[in-house]
C-alpha atoms as a PDB file:
ATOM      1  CA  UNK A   1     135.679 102.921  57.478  1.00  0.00           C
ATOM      2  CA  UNK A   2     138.461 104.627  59.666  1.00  0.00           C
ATOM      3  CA  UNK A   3     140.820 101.750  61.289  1.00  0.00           C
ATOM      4  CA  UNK A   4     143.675 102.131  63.336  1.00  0.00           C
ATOM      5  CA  UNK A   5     146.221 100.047  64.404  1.00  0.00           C
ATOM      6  CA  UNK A   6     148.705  99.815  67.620  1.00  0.00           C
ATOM      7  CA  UNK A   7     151.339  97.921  68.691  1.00  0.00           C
ATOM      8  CA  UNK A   8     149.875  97.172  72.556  1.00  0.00           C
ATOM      9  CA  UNK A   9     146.246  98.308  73.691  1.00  0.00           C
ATOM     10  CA  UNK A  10     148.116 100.502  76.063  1.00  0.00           C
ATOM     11  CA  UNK A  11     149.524 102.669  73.140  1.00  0.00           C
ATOM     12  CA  UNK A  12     145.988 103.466  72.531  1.00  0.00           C
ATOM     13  CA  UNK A  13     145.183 107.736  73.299  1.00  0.00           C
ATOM     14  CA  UNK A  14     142.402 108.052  75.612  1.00  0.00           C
ATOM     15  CA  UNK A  15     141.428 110.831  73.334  1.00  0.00           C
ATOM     16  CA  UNK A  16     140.976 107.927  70.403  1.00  0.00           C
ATOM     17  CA  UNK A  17     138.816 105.657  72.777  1.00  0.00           C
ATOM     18  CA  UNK A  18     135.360 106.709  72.803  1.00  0.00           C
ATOM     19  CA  UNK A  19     133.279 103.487  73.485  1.00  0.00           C
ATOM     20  CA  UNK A  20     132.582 103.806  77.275  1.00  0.00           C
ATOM     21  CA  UNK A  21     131.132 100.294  77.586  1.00  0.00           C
ATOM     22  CA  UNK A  22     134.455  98.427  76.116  1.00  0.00           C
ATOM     23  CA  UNK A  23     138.313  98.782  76.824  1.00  0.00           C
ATOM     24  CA  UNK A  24     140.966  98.475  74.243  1.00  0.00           C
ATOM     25  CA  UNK A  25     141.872  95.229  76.292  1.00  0.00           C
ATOM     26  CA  UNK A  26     138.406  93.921  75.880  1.00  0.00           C
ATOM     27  CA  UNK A  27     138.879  94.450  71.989  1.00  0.00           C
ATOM     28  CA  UNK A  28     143.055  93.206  71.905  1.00  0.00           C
ATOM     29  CA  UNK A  29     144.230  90.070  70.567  1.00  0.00           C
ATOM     30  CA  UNK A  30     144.698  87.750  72.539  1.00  0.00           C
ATOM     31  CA  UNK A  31     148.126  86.560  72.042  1.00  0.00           C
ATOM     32  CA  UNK A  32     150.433  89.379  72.434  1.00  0.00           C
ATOM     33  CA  UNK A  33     148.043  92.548  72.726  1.00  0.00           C
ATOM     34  CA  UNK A  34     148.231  94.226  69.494  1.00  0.00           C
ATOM     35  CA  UNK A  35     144.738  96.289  68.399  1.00  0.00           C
ATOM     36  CA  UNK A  36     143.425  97.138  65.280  1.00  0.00           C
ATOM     37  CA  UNK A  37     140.499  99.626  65.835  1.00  0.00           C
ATOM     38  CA  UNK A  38     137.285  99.594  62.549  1.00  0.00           C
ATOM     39  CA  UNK A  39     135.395 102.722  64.214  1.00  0.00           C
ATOM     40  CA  UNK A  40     132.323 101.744  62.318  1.00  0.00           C
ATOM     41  CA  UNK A  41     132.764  98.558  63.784  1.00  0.00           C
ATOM     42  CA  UNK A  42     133.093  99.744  67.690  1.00  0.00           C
ATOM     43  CA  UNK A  43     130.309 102.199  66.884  1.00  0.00           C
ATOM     44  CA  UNK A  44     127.870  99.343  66.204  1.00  0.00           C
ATOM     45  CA  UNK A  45     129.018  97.528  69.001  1.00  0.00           C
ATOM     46  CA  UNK A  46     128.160 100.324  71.529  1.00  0.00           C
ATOM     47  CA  UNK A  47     125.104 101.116  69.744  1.00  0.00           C
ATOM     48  CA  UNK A  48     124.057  97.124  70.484  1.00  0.00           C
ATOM     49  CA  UNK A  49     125.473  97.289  73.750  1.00  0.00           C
ATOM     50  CA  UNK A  50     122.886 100.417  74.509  1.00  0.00           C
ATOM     51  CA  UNK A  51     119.964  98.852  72.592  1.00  0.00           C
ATOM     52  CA  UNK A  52     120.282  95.607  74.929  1.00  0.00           C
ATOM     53  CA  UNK A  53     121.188  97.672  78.040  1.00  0.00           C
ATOM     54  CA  UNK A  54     123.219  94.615  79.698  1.00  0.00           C
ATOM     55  CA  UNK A  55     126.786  94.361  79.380  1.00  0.00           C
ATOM     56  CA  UNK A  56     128.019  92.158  76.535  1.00  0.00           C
ATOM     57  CA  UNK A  57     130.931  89.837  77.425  1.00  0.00           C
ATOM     58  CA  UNK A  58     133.618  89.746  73.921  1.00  0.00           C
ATOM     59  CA  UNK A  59     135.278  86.163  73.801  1.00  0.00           C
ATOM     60  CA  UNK A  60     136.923  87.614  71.032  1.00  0.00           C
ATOM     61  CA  UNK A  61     137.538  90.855  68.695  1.00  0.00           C
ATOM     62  CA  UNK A  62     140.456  91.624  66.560  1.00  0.00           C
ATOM     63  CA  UNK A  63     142.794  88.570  66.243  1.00  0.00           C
ATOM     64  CA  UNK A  64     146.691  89.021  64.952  1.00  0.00           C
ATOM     65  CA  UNK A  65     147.408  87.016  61.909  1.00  0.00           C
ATOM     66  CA  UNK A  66     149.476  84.573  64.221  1.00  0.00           C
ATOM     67  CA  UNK A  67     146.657  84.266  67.041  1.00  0.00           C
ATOM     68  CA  UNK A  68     143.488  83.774  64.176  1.00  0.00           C
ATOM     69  CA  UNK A  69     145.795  80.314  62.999  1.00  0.00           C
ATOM     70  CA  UNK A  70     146.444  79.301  66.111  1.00  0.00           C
ATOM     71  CA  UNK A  71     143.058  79.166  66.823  1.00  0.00           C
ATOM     72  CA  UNK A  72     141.685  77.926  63.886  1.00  0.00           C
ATOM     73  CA  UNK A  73     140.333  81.090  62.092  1.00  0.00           C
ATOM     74  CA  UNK A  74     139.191  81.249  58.721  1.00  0.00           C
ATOM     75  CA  UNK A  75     142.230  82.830  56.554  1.00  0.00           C
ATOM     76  CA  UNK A  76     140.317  85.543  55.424  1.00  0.00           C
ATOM     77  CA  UNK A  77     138.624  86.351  58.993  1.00  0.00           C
ATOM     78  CA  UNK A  78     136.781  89.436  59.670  1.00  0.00           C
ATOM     79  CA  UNK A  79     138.386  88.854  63.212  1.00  0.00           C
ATOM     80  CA  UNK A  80     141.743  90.158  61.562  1.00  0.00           C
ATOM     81  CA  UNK A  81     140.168  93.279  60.053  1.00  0.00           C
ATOM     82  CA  UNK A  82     139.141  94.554  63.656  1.00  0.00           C
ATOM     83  CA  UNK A  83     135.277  94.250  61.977  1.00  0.00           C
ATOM     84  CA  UNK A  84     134.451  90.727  63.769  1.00  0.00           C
ATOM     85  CA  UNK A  85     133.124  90.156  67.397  1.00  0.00           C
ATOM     86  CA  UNK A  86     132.452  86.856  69.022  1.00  0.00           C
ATOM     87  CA  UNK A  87     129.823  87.370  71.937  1.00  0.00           C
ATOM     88  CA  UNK A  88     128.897  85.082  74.888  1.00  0.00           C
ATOM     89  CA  UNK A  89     125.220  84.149  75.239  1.00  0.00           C
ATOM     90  CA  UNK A  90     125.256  83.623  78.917  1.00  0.00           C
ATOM     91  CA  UNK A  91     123.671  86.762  79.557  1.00  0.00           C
ATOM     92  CA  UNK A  92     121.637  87.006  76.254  1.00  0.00           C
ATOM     93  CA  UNK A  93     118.652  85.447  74.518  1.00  0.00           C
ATOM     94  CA  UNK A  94     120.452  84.473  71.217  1.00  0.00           C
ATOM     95  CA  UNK A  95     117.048  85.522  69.354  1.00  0.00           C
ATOM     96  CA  UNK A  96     116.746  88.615  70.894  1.00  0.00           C
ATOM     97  CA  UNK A  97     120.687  89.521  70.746  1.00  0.00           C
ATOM     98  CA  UNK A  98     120.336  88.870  66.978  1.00  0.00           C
ATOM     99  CA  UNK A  99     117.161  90.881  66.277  1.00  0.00           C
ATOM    100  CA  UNK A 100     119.130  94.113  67.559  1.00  0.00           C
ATOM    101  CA  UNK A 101     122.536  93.068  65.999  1.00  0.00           C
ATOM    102  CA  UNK A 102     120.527  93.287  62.698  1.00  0.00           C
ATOM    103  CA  UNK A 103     118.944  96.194  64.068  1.00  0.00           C
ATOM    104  CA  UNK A 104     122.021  98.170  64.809  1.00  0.00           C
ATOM    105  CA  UNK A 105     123.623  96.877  60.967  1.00  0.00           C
ATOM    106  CA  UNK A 106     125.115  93.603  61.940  1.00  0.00           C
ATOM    107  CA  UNK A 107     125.443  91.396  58.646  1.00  0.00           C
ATOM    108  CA  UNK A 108     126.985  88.252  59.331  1.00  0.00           C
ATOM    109  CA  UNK A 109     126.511  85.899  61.892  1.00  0.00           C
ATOM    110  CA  UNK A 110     127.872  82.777  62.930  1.00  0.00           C
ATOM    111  CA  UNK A 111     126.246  80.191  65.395  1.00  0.00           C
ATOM    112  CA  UNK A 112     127.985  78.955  68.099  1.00  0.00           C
ATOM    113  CA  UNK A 113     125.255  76.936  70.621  1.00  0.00           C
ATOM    114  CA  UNK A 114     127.964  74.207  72.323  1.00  0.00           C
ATOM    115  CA  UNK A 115     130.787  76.772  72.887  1.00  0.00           C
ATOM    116  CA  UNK A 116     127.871  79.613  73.631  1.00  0.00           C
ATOM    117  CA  UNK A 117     128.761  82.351  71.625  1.00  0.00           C
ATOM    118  CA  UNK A 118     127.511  83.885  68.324  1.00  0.00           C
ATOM    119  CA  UNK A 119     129.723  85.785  65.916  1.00  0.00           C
ATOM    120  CA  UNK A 120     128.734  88.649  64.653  1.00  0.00           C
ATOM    121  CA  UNK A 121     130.725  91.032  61.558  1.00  0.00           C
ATOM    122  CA  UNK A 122     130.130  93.683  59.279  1.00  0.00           C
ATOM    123  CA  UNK A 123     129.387  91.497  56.147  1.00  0.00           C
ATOM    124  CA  UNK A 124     128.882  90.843  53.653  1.00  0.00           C
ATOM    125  CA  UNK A 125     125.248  89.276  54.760  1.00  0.00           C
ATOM    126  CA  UNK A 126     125.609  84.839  55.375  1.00  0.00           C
ATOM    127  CA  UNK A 127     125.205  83.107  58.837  1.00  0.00           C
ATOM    128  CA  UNK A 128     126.604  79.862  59.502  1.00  0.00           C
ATOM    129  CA  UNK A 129     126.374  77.155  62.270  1.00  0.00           C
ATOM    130  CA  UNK A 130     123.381  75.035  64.028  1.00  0.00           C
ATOM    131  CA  UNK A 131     121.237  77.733  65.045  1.00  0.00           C
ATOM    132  CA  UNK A 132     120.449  78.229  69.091  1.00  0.00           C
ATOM    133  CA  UNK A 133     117.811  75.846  70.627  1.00  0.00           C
ATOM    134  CA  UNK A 134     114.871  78.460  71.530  1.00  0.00           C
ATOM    135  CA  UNK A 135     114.222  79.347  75.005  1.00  0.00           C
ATOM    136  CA  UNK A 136     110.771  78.861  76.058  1.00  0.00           C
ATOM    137  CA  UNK A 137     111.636  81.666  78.886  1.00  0.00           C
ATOM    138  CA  UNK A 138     114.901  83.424  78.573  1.00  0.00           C
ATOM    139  CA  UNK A 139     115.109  85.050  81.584  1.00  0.00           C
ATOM    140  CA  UNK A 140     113.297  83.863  84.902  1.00  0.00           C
ATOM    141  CA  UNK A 141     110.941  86.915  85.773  1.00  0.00           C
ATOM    142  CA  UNK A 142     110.891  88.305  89.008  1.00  0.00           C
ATOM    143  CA  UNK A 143     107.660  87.638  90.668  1.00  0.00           C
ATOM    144  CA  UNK A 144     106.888  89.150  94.308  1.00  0.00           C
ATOM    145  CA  UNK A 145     105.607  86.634  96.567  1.00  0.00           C
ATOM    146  CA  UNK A 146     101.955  86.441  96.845  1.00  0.00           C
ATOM    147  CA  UNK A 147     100.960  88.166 100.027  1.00  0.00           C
ATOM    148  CA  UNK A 148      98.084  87.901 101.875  1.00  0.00           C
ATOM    149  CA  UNK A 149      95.325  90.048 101.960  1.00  0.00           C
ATOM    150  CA  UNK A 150      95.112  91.562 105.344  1.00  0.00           C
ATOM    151  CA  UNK A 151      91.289  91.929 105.106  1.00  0.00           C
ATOM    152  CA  UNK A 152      91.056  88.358 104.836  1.00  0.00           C
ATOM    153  CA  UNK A 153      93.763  87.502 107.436  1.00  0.00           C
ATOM    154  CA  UNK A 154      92.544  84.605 109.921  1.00  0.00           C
ATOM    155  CA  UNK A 155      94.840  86.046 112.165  1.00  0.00           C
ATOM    156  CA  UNK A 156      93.417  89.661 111.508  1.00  0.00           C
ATOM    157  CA  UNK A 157      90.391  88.888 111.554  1.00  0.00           C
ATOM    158  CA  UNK A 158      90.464  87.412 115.336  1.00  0.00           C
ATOM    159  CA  UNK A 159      92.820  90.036 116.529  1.00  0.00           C
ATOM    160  CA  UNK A 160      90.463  92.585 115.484  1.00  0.00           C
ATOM    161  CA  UNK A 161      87.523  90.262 117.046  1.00  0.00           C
ATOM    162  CA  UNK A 162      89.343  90.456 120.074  1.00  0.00           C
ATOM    163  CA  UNK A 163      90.307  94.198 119.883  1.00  0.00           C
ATOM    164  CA  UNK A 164      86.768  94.982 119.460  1.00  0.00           C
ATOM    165  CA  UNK A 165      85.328  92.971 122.031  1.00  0.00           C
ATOM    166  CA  UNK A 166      87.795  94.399 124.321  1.00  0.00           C
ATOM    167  CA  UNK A 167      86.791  97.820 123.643  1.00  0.00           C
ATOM    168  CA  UNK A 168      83.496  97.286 123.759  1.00  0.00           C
ATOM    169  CA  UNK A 169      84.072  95.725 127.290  1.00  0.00           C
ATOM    170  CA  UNK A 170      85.768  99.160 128.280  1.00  0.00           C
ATOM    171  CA  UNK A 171      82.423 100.922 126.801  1.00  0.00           C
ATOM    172  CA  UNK A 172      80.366  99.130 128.982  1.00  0.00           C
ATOM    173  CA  UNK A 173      82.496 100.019 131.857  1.00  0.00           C
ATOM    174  CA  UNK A 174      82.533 103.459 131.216  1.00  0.00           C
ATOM    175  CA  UNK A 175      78.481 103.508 130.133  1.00  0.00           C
ATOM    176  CA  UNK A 176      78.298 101.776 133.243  1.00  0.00           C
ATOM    177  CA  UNK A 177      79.963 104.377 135.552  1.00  0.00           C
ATOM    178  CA  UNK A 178      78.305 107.191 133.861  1.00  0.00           C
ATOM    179  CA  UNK A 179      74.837 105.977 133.732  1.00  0.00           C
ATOM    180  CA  UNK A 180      75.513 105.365 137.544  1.00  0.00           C
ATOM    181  CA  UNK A 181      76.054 108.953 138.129  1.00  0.00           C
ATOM    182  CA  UNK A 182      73.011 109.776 136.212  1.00  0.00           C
ATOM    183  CA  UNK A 183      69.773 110.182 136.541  1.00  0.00           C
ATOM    184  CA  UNK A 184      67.555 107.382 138.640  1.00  0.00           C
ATOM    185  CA  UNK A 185      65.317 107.115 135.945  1.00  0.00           C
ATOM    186  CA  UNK A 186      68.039 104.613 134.065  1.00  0.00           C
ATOM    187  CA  UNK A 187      69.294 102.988 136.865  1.00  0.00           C
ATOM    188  CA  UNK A 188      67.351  99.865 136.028  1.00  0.00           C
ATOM    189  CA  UNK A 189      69.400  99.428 133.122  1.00  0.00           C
ATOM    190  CA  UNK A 190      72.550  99.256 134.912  1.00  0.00           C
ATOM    191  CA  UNK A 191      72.468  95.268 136.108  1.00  0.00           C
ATOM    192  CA  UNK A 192      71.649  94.798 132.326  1.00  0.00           C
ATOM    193  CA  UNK A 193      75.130  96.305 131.881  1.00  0.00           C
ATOM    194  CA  UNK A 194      77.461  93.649 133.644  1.00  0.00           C
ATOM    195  CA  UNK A 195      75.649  90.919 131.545  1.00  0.00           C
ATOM    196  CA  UNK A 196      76.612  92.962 128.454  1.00  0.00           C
ATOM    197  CA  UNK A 197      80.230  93.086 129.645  1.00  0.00           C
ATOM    198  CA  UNK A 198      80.660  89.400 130.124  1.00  0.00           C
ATOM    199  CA  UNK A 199      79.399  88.754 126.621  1.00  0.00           C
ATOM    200  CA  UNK A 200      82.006  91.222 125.008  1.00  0.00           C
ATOM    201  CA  UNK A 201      84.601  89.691 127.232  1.00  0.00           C
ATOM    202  CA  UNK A 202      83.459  86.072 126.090  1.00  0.00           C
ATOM    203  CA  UNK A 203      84.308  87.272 123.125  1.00  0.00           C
ATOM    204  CA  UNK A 204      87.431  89.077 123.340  1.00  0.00           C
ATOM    205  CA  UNK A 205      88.790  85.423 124.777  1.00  0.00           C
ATOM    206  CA  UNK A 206      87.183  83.796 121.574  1.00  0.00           C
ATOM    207  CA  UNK A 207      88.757  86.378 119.502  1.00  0.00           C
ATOM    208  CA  UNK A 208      92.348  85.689 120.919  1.00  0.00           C
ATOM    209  CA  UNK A 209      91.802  81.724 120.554  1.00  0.00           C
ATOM    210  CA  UNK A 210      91.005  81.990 116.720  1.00  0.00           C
ATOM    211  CA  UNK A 211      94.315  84.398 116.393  1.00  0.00           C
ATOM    212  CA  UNK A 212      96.501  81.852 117.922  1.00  0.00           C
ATOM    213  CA  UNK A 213      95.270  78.796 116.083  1.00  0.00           C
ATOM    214  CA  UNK A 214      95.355  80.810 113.056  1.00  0.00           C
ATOM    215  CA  UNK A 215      99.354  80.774 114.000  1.00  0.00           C
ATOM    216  CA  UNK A 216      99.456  77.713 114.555  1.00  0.00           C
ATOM    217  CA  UNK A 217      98.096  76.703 111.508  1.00  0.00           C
ATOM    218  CA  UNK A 218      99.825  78.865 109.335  1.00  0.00           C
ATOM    219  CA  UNK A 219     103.369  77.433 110.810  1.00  0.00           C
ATOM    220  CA  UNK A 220     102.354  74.032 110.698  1.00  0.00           C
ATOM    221  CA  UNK A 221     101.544  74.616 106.904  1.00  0.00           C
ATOM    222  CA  UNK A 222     104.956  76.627 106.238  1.00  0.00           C
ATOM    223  CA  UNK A 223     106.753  73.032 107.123  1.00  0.00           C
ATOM    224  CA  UNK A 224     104.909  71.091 104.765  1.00  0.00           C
END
């Protein structure tokens, strides 16, 4: 397994750096910014960070001697070998994240629930720490409101009462002119006509009143 070491992560060739979803700073210690590089290492790491396809937020990577004891680290820590990663859960579902760090050749793997972050190395294969509480629903899904049916909008429905009722009202006008200008033998039909209009424009007028009480209704139940 390949490792290199700098001084800085700025010493670090852009020709060397070949893990396009990580920076060398990302990967630093954190004390004075010295890098130690385990390419088998990174390459799992991207390969994770392309199985998950979200980013994956590194509280901490390769540690200097000095910076592993003054946080605490294990003497012998992985984090020191460049082959160690300690990953925040805020963005993960710790079951799934370890399912494809196994997947990808993860070995070890420490739990971290209270500080939210599991560890994750090359091996050898242990695991360590309370494991994660399970999440009933990791992730809230996106759900797209329920809309409403137009073919059984109240409010569609008597707009379209009231649109056809008003068209039929302009039939009866025009039937009524033409059959005027026809022949005599209908012309007894024709007082039959402005009865006919009325009803359609009784009911154009009922039409409306159902679409604005529909409105009404529907607002009064949106404040609720």
């Amino acid at each position: 397994m390949p490792t290199m070491t700098y001084a800085h992560y700025r010493d670090v060739p852009e020709s060397v750096w070949r893990w396009p979803s990580f920076s060398p700073e990302e990967i630093a210690s954190r004390d004075a910014g010295a890098i130690r590089i385990n390419t088998e290492a990174m390459d799992k790491l991207q390969s994770l960070r392309n199985r998950l396809g979200k980013p994956l937020i590194v509280r901490s990577a390769y540690r200097s001697p000095a910076h592993n004891r003054a946080v605490g680290g294990a003497p012998a820590s992985k984090h020191m070998q460049g082959t160690a990663f300690d990953i925040a859960m805020s963005n993960h579902d710790p079951t799934a994240f370890e399912a494809a760090a196994q997947a990808v050749g993860f070995l070890g793997f420490g739990y971290y629930p209270r500080s939210g972050f599991m560890h994750i190395d090359l091996g050898p294969a242990r695991s360590w720490g309370d494991p994660f509480p399970p999440r009933a629903t990791p992730f809230v899904p996106e759900v797209a409101p329920a809309r409403e049916v137009l073919a059984d909008s109240r409010t569609l429905k008597g707009s379209g009462a009231a649109g056809v009722a008003t068209v039929g009202a302009a039939g009866v006008e025009l039937a009524q002119d033409v059959l005027a200008e026809t022949q005599s033998a209908i012309l007894p039909l024709v007082p039959y006509l402005d009865t006919l209009r009325w009803v359609f424009i009784a009911l154009a007028l009922l039409g409306i009143a159902v679409a604005i009480h529909a409105r009404i209704d529907d607002w009064k139940r949106g404040q609720r």
